[in-house]
PDB file of N, CA and C in Angstrom:
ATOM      1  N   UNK A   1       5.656  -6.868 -15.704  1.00  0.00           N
ATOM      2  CA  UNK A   1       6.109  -5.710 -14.936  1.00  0.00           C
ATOM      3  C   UNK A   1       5.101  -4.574 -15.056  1.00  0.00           C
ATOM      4  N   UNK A   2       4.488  -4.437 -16.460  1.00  0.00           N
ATOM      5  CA  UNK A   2       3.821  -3.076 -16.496  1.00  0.00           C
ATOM      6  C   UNK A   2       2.318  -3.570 -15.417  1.00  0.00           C
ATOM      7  N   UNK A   3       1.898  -5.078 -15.670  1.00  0.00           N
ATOM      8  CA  UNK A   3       1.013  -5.001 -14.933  1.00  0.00           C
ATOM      9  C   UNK A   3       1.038  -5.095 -13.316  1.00  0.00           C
ATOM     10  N   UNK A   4       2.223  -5.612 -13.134  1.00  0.00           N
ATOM     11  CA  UNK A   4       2.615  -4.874 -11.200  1.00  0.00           C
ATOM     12  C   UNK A   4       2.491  -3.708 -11.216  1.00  0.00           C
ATOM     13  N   UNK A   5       3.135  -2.817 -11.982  1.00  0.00           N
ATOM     14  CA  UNK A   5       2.925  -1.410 -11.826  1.00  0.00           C
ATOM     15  C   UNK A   5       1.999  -1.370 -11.698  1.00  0.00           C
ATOM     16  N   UNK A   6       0.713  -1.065 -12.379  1.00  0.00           N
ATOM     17  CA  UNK A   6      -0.540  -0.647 -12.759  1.00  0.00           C
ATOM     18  C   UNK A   6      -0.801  -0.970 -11.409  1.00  0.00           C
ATOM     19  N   UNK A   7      -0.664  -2.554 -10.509  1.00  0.00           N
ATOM     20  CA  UNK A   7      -1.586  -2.891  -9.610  1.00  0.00           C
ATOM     21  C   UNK A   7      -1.189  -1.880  -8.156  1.00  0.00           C
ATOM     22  N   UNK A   8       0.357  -1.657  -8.570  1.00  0.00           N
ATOM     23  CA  UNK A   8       0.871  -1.071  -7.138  1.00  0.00           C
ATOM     24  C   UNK A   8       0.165   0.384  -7.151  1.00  0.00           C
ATOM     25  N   UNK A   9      -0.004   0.832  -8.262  1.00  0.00           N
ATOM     26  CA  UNK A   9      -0.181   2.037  -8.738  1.00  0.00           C
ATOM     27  C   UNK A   9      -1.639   2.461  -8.154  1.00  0.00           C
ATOM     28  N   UNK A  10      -2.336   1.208  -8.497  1.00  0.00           N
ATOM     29  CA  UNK A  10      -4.135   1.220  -8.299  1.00  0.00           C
ATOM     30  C   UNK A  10      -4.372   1.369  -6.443  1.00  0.00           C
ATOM     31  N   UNK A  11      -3.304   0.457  -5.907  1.00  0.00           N
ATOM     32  CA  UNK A  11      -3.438   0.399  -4.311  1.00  0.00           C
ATOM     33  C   UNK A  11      -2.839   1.232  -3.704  1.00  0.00           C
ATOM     34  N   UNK A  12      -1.792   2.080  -4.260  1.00  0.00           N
ATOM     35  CA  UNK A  12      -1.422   3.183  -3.449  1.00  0.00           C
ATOM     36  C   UNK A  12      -2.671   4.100  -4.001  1.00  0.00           C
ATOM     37  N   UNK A  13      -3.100   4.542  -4.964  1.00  0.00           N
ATOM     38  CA  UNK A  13      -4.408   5.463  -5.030  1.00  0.00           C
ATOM     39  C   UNK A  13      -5.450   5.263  -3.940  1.00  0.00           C
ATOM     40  N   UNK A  14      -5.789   3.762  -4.418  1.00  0.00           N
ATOM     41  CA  UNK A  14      -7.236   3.854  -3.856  1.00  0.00           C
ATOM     42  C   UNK A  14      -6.872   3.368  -2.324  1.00  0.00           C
ATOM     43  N   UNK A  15      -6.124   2.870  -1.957  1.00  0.00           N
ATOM     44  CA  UNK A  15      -5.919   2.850  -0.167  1.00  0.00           C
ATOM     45  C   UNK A  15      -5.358   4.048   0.343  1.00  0.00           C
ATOM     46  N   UNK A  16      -4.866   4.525  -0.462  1.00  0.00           N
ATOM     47  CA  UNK A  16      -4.308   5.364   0.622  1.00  0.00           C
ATOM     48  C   UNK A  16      -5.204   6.261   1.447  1.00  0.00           C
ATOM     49  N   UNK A  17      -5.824   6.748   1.095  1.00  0.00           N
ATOM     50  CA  UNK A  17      -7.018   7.738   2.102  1.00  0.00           C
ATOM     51  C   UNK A  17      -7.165   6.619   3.123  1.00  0.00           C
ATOM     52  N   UNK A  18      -7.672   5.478   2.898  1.00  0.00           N
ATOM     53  CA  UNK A  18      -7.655   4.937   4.036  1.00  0.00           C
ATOM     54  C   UNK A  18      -6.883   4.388   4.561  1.00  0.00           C
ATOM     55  N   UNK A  19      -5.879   4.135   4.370  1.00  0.00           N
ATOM     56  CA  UNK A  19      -4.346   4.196   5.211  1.00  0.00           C
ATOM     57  C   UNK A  19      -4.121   4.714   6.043  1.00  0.00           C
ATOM     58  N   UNK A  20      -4.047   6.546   5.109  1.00  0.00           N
ATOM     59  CA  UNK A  20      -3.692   7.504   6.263  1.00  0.00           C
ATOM     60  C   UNK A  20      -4.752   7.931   7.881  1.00  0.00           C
ATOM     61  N   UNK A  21      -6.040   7.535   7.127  1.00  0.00           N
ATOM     62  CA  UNK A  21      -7.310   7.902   7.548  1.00  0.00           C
ATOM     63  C   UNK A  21      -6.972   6.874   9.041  1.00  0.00           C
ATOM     64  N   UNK A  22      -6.638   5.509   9.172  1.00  0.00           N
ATOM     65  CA  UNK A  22      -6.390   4.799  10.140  1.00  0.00           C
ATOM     66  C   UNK A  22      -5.070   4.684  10.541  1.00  0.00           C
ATOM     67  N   UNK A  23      -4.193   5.428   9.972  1.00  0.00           N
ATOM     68  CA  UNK A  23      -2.657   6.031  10.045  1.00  0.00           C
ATOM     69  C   UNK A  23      -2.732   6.931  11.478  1.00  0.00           C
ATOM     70  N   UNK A  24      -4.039   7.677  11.495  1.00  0.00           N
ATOM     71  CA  UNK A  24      -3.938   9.193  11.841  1.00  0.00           C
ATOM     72  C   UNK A  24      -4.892   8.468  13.553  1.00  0.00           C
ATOM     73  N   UNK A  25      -5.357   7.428  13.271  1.00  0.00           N
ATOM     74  CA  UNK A  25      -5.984   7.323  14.241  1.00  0.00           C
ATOM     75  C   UNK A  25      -5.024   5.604  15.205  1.00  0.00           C
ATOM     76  N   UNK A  26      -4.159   5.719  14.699  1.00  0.00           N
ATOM     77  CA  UNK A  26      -2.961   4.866  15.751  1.00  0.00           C
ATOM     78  C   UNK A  26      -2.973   3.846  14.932  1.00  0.00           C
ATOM     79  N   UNK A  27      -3.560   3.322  13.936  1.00  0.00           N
ATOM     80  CA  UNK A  27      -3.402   2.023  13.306  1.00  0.00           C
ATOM     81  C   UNK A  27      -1.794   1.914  12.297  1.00  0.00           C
ATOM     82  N   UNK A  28      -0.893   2.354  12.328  1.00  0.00           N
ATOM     83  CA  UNK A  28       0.132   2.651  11.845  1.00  0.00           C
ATOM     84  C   UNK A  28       0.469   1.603  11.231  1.00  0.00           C
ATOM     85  N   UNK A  29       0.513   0.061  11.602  1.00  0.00           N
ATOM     86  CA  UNK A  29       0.688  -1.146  11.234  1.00  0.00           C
ATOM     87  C   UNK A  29      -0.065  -1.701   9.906  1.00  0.00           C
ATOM     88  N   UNK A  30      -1.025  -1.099   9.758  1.00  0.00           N
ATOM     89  CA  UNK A  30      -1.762  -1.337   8.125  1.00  0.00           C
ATOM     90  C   UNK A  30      -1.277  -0.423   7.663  1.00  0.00           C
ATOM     91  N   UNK A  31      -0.970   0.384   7.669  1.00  0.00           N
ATOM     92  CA  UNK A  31       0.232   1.170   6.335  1.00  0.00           C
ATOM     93  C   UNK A  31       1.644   0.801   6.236  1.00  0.00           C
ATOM     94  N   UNK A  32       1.936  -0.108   7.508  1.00  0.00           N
ATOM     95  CA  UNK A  32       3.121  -0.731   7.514  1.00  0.00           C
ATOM     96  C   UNK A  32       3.154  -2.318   6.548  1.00  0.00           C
ATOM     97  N   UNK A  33       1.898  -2.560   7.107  1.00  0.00           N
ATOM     98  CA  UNK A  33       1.566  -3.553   6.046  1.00  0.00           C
ATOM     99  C   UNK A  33       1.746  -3.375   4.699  1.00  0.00           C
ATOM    100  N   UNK A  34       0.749  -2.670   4.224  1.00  0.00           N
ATOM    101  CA  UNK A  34       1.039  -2.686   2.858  1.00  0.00           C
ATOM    102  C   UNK A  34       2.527  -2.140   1.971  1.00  0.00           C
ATOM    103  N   UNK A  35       2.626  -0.792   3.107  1.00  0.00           N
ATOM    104  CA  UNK A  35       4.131  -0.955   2.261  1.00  0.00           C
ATOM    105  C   UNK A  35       4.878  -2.389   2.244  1.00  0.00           C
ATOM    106  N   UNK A  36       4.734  -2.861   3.197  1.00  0.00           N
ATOM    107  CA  UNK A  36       5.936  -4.491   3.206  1.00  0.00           C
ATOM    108  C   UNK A  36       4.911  -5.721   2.433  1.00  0.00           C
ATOM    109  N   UNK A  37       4.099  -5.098   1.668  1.00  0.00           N
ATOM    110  CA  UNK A  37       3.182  -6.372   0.372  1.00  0.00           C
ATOM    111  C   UNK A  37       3.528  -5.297  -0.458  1.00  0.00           C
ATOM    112  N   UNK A  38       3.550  -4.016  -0.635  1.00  0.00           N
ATOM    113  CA  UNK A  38       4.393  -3.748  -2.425  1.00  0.00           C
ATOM    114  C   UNK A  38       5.257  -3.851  -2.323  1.00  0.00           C
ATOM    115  N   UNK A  39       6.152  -4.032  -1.185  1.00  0.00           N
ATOM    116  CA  UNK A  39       8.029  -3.667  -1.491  1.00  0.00           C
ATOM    117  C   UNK A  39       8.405  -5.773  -1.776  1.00  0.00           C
ATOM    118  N   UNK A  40       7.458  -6.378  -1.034  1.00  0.00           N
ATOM    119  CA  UNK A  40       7.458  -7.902  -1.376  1.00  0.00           C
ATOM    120  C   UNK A  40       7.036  -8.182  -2.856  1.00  0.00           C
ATOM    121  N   UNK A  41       6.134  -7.363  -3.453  1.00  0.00           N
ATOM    122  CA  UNK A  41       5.062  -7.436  -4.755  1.00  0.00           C
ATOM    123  C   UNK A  41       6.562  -7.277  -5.654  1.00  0.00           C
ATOM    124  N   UNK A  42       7.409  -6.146  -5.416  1.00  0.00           N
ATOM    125  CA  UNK A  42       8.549  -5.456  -6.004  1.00  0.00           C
ATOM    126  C   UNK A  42       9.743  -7.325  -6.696  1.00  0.00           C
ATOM    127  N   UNK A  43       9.603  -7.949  -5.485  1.00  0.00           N
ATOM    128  CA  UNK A  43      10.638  -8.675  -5.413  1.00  0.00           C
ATOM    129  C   UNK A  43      10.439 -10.123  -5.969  1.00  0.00           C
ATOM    130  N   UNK A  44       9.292 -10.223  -6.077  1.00  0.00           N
ATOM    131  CA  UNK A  44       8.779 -11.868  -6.690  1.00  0.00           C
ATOM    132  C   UNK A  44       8.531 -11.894  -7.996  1.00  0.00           C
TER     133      UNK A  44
END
């Protein structure tokens, strides 16, 4: 568990700028993505 954390922890840091960065420019679906691979990461 602590090391899911750590990993969810590491990919919301380091993606997110670029998330939002292609968030902001209509790509909405790769931030949709990844939330639905940590909220899946959450459950396995």
């Amino acid at each position: 568990d602590k090391h899911r954390a750590e990993l969810t922890l590491m990919v919301e840091m380091g993606k997110r700028a670029e998330i939002e960065a292609l968030y902001s420019h209509g790509f909405d679906f790769l931030g949709k993505y990844m939330a639905r691979k940590i909220v899946q990461g959450d459950y396995i």
